[in-house]
Protein backbone atom coordinates (compact mmCIF):
# COMPACT_ATOMS: atom_id res chain seq x y z
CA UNK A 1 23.89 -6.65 -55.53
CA UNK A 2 26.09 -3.38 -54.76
CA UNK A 3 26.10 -1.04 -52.75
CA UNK A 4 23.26 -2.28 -50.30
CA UNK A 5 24.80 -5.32 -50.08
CA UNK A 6 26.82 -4.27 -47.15
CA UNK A 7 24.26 -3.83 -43.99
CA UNK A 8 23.93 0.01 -43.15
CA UNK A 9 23.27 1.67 -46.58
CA UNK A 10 20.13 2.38 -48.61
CA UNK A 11 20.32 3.71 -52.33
CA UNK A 12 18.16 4.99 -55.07
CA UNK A 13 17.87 5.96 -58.66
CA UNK A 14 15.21 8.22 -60.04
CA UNK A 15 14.28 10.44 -62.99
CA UNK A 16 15.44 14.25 -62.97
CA UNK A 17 14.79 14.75 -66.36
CA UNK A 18 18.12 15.52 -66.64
CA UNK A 19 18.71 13.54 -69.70
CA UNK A 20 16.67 13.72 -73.03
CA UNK A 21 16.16 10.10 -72.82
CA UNK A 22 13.88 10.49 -69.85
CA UNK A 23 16.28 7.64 -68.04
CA UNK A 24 16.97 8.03 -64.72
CA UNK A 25 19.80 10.03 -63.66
CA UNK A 26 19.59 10.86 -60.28
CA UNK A 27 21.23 8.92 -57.98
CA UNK A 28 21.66 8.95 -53.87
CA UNK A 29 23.59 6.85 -51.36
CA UNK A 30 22.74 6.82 -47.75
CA UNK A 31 25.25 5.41 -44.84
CA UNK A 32 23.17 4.89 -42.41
CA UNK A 33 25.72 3.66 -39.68
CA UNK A 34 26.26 3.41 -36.73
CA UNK A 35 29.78 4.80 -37.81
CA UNK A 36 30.35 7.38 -40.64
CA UNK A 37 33.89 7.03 -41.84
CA UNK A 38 34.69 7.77 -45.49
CA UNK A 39 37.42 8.43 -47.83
CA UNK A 40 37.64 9.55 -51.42
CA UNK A 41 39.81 10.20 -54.42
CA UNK A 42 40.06 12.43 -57.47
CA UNK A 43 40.65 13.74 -60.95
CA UNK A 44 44.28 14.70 -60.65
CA UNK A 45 42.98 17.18 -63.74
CA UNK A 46 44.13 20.36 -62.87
CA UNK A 47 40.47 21.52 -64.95
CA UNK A 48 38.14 20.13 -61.98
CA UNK A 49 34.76 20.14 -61.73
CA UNK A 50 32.42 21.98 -59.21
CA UNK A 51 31.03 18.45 -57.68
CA UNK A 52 34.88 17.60 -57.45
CA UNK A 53 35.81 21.06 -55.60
CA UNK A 54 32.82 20.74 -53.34
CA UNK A 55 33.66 17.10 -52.14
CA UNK A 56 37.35 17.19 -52.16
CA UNK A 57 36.63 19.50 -48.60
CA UNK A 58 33.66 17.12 -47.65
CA UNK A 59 35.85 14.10 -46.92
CA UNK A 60 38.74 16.18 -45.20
CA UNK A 61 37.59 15.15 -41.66
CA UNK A 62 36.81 11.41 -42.90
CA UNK A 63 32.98 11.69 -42.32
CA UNK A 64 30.80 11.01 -45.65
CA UNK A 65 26.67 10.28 -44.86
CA UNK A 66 25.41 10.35 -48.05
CA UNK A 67 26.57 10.53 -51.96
CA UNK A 68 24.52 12.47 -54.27
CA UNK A 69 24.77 11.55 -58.23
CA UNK A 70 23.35 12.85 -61.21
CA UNK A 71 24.17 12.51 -64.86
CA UNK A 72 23.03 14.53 -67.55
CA UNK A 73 25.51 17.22 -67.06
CA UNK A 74 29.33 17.60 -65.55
CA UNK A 75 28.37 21.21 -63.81
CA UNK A 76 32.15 21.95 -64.60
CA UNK A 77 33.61 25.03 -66.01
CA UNK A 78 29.91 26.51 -65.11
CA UNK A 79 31.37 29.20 -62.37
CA UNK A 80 30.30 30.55 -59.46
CA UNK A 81 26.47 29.43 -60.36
CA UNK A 82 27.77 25.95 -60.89
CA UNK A 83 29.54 25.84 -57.33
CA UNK A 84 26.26 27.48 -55.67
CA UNK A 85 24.43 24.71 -57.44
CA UNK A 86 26.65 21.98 -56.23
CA UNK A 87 26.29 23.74 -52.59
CA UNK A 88 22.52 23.50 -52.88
CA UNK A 89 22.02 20.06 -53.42
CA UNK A 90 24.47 19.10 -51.03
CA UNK A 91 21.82 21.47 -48.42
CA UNK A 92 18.64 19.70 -50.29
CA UNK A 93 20.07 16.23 -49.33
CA UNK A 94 21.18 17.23 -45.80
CA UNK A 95 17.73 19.11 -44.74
CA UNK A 96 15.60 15.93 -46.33
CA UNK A 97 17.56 13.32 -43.94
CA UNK A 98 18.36 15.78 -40.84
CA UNK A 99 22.34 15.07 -41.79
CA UNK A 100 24.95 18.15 -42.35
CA UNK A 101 25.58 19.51 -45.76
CA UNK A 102 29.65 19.31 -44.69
CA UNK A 103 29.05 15.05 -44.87
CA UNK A 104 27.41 15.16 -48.28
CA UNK A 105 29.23 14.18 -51.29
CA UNK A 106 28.19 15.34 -54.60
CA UNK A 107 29.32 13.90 -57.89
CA UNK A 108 28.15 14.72 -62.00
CA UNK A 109 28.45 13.40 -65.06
CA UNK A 110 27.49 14.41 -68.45
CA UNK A 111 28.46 16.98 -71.01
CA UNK A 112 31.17 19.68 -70.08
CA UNK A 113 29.53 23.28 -69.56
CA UNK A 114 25.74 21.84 -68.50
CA UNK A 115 24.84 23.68 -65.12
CA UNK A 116 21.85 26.73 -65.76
CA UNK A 117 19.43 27.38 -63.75
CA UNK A 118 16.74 24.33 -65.20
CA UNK A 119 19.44 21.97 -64.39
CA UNK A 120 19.82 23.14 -61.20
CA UNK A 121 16.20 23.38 -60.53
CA UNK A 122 15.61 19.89 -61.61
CA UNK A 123 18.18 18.00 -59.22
CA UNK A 124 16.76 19.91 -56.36
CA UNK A 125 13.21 19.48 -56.70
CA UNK A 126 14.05 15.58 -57.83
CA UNK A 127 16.05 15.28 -54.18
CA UNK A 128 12.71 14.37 -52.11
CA UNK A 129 11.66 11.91 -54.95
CA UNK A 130 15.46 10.32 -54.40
CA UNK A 131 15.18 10.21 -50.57
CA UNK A 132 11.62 8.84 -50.88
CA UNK A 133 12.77 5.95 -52.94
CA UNK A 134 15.50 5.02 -50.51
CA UNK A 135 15.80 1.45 -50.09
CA UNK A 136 18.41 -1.47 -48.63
CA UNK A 137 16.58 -4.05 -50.65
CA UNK A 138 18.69 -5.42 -54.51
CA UNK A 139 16.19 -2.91 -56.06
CA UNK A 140 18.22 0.03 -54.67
CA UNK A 141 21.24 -0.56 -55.51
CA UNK A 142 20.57 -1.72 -59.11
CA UNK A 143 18.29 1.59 -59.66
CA UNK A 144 21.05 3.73 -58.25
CA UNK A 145 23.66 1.76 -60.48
CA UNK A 146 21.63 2.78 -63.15
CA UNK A 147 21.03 6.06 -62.77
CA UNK A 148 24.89 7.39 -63.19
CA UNK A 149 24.99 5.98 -66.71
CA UNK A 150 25.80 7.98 -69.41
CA UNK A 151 27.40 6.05 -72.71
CA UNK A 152 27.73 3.29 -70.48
CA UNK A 153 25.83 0.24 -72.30
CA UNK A 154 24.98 -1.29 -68.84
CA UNK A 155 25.36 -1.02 -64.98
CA UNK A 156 28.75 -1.66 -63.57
CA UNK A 157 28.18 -3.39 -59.76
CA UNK A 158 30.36 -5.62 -58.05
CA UNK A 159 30.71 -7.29 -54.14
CA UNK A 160 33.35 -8.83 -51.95
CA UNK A 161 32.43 -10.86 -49.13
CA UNK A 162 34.87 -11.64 -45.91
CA UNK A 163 34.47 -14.85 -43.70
CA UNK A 164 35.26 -12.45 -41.40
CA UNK A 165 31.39 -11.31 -41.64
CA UNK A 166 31.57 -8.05 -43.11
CA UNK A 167 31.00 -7.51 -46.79
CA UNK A 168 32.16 -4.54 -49.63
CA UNK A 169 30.01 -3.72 -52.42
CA UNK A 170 30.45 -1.26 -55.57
CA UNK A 171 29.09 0.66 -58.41
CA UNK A 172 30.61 2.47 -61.28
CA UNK A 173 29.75 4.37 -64.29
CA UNK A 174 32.73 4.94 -67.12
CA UNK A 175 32.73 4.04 -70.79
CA UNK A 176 34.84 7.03 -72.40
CA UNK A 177 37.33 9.66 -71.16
CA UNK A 178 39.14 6.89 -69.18
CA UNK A 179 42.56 7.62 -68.16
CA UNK A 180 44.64 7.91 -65.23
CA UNK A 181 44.01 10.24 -62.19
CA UNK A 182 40.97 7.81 -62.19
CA UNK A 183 39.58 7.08 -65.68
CA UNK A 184 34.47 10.06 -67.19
CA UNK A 185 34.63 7.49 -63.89
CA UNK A 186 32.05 7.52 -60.85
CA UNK A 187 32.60 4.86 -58.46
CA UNK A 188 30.58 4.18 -54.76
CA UNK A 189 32.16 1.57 -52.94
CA UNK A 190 30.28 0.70 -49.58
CA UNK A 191 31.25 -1.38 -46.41
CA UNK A 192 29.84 -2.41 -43.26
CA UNK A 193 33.44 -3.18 -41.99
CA UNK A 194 34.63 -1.11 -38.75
CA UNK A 195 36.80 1.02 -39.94
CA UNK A 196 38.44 4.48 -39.31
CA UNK A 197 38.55 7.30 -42.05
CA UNK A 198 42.56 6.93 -42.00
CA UNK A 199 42.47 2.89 -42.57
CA UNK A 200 39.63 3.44 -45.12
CA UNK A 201 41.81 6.10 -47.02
CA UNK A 202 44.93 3.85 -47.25
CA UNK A 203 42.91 1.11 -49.03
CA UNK A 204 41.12 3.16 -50.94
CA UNK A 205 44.83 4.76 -52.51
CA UNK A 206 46.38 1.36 -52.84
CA UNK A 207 43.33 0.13 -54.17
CA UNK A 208 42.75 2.29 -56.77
CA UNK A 209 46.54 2.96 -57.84
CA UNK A 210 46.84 -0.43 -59.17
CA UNK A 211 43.16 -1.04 -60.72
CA UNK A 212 41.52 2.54 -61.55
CA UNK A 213 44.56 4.53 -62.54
CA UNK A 214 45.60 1.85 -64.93
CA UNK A 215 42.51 2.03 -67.06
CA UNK A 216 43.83 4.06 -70.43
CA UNK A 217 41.32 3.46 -72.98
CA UNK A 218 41.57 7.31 -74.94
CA UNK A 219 44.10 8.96 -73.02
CA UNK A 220 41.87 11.40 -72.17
CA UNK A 221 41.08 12.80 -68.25
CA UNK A 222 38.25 13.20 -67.15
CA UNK A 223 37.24 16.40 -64.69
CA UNK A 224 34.55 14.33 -62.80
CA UNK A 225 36.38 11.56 -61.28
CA UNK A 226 35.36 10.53 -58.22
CA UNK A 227 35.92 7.35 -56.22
CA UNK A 228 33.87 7.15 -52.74
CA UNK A 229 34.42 4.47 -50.42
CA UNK A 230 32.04 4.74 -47.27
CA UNK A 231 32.11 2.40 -44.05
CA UNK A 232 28.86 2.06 -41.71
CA UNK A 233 30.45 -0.65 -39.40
CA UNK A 234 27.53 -2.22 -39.32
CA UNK A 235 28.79 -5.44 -39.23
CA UNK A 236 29.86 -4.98 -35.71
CA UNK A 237 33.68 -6.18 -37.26
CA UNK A 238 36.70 -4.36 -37.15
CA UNK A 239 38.21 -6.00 -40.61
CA UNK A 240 41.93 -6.47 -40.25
CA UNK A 241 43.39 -3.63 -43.12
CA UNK A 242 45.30 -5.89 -44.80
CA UNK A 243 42.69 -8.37 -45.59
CA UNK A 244 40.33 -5.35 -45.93
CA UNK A 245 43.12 -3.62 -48.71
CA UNK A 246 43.42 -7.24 -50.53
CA UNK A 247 39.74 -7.64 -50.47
CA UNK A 248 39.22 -4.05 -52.03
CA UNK A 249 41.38 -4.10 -54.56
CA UNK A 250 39.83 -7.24 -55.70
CA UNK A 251 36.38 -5.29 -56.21
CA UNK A 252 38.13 -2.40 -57.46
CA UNK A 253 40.07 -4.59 -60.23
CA UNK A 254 36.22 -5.98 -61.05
CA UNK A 255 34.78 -2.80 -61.65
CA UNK A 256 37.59 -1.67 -63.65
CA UNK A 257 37.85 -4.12 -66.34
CA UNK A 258 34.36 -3.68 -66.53
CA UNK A 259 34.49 -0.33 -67.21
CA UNK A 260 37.18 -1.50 -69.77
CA UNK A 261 35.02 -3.94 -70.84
CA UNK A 262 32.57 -1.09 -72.17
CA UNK A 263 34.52 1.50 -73.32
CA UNK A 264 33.08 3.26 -76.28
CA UNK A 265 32.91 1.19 -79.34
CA UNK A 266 35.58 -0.86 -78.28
CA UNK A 267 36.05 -4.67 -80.21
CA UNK A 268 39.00 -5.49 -78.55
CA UNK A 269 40.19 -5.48 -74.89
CA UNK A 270 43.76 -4.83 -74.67
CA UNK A 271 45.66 -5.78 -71.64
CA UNK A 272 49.40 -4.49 -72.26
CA UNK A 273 51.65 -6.75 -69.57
CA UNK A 274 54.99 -5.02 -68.98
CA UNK A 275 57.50 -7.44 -66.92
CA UNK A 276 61.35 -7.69 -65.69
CA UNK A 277 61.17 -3.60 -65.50
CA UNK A 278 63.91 -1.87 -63.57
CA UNK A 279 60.70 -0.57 -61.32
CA UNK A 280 57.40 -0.05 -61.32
CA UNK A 281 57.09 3.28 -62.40
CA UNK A 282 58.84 1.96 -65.44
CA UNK A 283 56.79 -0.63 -66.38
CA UNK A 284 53.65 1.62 -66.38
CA UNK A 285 55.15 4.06 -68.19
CA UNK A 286 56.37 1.70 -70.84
CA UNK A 287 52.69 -0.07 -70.23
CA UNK A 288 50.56 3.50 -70.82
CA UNK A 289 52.70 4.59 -74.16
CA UNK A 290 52.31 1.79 -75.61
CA UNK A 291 48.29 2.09 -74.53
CA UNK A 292 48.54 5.76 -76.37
CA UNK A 293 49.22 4.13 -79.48
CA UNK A 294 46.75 5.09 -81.88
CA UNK A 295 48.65 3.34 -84.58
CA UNK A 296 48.42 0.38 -82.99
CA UNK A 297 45.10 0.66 -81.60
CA UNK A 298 43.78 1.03 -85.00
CA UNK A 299 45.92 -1.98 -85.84
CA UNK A 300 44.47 -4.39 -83.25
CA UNK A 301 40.95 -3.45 -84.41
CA UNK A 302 41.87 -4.53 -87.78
CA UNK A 303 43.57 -8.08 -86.24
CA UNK A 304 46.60 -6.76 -87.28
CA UNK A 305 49.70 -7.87 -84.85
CA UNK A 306 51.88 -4.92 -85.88
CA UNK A 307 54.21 -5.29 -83.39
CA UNK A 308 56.47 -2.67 -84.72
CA UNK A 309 54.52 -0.03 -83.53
CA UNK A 310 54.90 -1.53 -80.00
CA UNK A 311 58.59 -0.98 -80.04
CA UNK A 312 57.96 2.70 -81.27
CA UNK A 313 55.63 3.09 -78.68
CA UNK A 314 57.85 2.10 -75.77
CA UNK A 315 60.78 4.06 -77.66
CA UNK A 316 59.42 7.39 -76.40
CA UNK A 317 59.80 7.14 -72.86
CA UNK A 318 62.70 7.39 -70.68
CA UNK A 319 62.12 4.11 -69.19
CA UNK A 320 65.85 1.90 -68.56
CA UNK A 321 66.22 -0.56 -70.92
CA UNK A 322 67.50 -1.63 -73.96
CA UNK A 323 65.45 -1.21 -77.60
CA UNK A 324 67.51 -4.16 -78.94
CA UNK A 325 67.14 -6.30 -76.04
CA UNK A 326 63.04 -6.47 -76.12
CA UNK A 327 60.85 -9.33 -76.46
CA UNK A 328 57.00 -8.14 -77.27
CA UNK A 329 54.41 -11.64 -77.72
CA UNK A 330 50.83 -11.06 -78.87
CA UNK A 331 48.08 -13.43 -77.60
CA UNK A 332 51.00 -16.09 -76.83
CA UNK A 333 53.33 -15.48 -79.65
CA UNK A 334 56.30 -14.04 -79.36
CA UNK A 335 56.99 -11.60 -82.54
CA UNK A 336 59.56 -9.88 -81.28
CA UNK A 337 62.73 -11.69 -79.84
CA UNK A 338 65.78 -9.53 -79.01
CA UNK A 339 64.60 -6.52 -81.05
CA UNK A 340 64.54 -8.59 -83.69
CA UNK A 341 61.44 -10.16 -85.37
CA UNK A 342 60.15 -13.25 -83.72
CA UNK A 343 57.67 -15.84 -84.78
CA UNK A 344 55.59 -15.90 -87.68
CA UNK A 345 53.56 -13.01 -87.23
CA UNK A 346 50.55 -14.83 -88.94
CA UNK A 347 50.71 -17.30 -85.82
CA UNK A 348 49.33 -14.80 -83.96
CA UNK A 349 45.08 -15.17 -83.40
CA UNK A 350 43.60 -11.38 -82.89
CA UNK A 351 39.85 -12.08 -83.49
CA UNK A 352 38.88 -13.00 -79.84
CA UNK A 353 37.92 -9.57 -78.17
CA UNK A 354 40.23 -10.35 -75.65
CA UNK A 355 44.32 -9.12 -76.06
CA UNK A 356 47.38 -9.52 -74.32
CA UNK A 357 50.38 -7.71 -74.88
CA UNK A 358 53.35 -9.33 -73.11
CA UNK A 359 56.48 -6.61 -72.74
CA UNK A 360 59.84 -7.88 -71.76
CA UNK A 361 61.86 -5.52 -70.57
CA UNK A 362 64.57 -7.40 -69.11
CA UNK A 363 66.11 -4.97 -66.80
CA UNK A 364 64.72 -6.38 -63.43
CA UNK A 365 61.89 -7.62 -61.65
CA UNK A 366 59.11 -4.92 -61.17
CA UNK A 367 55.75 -5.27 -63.36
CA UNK A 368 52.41 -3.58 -64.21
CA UNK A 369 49.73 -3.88 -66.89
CA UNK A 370 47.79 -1.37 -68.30
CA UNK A 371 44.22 -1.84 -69.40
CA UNK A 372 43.07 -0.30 -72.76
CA UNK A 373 41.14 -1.39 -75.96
CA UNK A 374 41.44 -0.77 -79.37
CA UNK A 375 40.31 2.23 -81.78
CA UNK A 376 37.23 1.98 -83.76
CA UNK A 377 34.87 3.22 -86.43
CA UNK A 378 32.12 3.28 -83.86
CA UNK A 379 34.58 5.38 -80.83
CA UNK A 380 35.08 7.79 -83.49
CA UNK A 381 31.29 8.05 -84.30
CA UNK A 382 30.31 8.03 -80.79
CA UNK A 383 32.50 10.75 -79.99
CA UNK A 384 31.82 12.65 -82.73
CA UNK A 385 27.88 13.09 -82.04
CA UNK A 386 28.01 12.97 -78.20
CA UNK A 387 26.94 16.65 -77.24
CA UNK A 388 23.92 16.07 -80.19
């Protein structure tokens, strides 16, 4: 279960014919209430989007009814058109359940430039269908989970539950272009907790700043990103925000390594551990170089524990600490000691899909990790054929 699971939402997935496959890819979320609060973050890519323009004035007063989805097509760089189309299906969602077009988010996915006229067209005469096929029941939320695929190999869903009595459930879509400012990433994160717009939106940015934003699997930002968190307080329970936050970023952590989990043509999931950094910021910045590595990317796909190209990695930030001080293990072995080499490299075991890179910085107390995976044959393929 996902987003229905909390009590006050009903969600659907249906065909536009937006994609070639004939899959679905239309996708709606409906907060039925009795409250309406919402908050939302985006792409931090200065190249965003028309969905992302549209919605980023939506949840200004902290109101979101419904989420409209599709993928197929990013409607980005697609002008004025794209924008009016954007407008229009917020207005074909609003007029088909009596809401206002201002409380309607929109969100797309697909291939960069996609927005004419027949796509247009086909989301809004698809809307009714997507309304029609509302439901609160499993079936809803797996069919809307479904629908925001695009190289994603399988639904992303995931649910918290308080003994409190209120519940938080989640769906995301994301298997390439994942980097920070969100990492091509769709996420709908539902609640029936009672909660105002301005509790809702500090979860939502601790939440994600720790989970989301440390996904790095190409480097590259997408212009899409959108994560939606809606409450209907249907639960009748005003969750206490730090239990609420916790609770969140829980969910939010699930869906990410998920979306880790099936990033394109990955073998290898790569989680890079940076610890005793002189702060934070530090340790992800040490943490997303060394997830930029190409070289060693290309090295953990081929089991190789090349930990030099850590060290060169880390080199090229401004991060405080010392070169010559480092310690860098691999899966449990520690092949770097001092700056100097460690343990028998051949010690180290790279054929399970899962990775750890452990990063001692020793400079002070602060950590991070960073999420990524390694570089393949088949990301490279992918990539290469994806607007064919």
């Amino acid at each position: 279960m996902s987003v229905t699971r909390p009590a006050g939402f009903r969600a659907s997935g249906v065909v536009a014919r937006l994609k070639s496959t004939g899959a679905p890819d239309l996708a709606l979320v409906v907060n039925e209430g009795p409250r309406n609060s919402g908050a939302a973050v985006f792409t931090s890519n200065r190249a965003k989007a028309n969905p992302v323009i549209w919605s980023e004035q939506v949840v200004k007063d902290g109101m979101i009814e419904a989420v409209i989805l599709n993928s197929g097509g990013a409607n980005c760089f697609t002008g004025a058109f794209g924008f009016q189309t954007t407008h229009a299906t917020a207005e074909a969602v609003a007029a088909a359940l009596e809401i206002s077009a201002s409380d309607v988010l929109v969100c797309s996915t697909g291939l960069i430039g996609v927005g004419d006229q027949v796509f247009r067209d086909k989301i809004l005469d698809t809307v009714p269908a997507a309304v029609a096929a509302l439901s609160a029941e499993n079936a809803g939320g797996a069919a809307a989970a479904a629908a925001i695929m695009t190289t994603d190999t399988h639904p992303k869903e995931a649910v918290a539950e308080s003994p409190a009595g209120w519940s938080i459930g989640g769906m995301a879509k994301g298997a390439g272009m994942l980097a920070p400012g969100l990492a091509t990433m769709l996420v709908v994160i539902t609640t029936d907790a009672d909660l105002e717009p301005e509790v809702l939106d500090r979860a939502l940015r601790a939440a994600t700043r720790v989970t989301f934003d440390r996904v790095d699997s190409d480097g590259c930002m997408s212009t899409n990103d959108t994560v939606a968190l809606l409450a209907s307080g249907a639960s009748g329970v005003a969750a206490d925000e730090a239990e609420f936050t916790e609770a969140l970023t829980a969910l939010c952590r699930d869906l990410a390594l998920q979306l880790q989990g099936d990033a394109e043509g990955a073998s290898h999931d790569i989680a890079i551990e940076v610890v005793n950094a002189a702060s934070e910021d530090d340790a992800v910045v040490v943490g997303r170089a060394v997830s930029r590595s190409n070289l060693l990317k290309a090295a953990i796909f081929g089991n190789d524990p090349n930990w030099g190209r850590v060290l060169a990695a880390l080199g090229t930030t401004d991060a405080a600490f010392d070169p010559y001080a480092i310690d860098v293990s691999m899966n449990g072995v520690m092949v770097c000691r001092a700056g100097e080499p460690g343990d028998d490299r051949e010690l180290v075991d790279l054929t399970p899909r899962a990775c750890t890179i452990l990063i001692d910085l020793k400079e002070g107390d602060a950590s991070a990790t960073i999420w990524t995976n390694d570089l393949t044959h088949d990301y490279v393929h992918e990539n290469s054929a994806y607007a064919s």
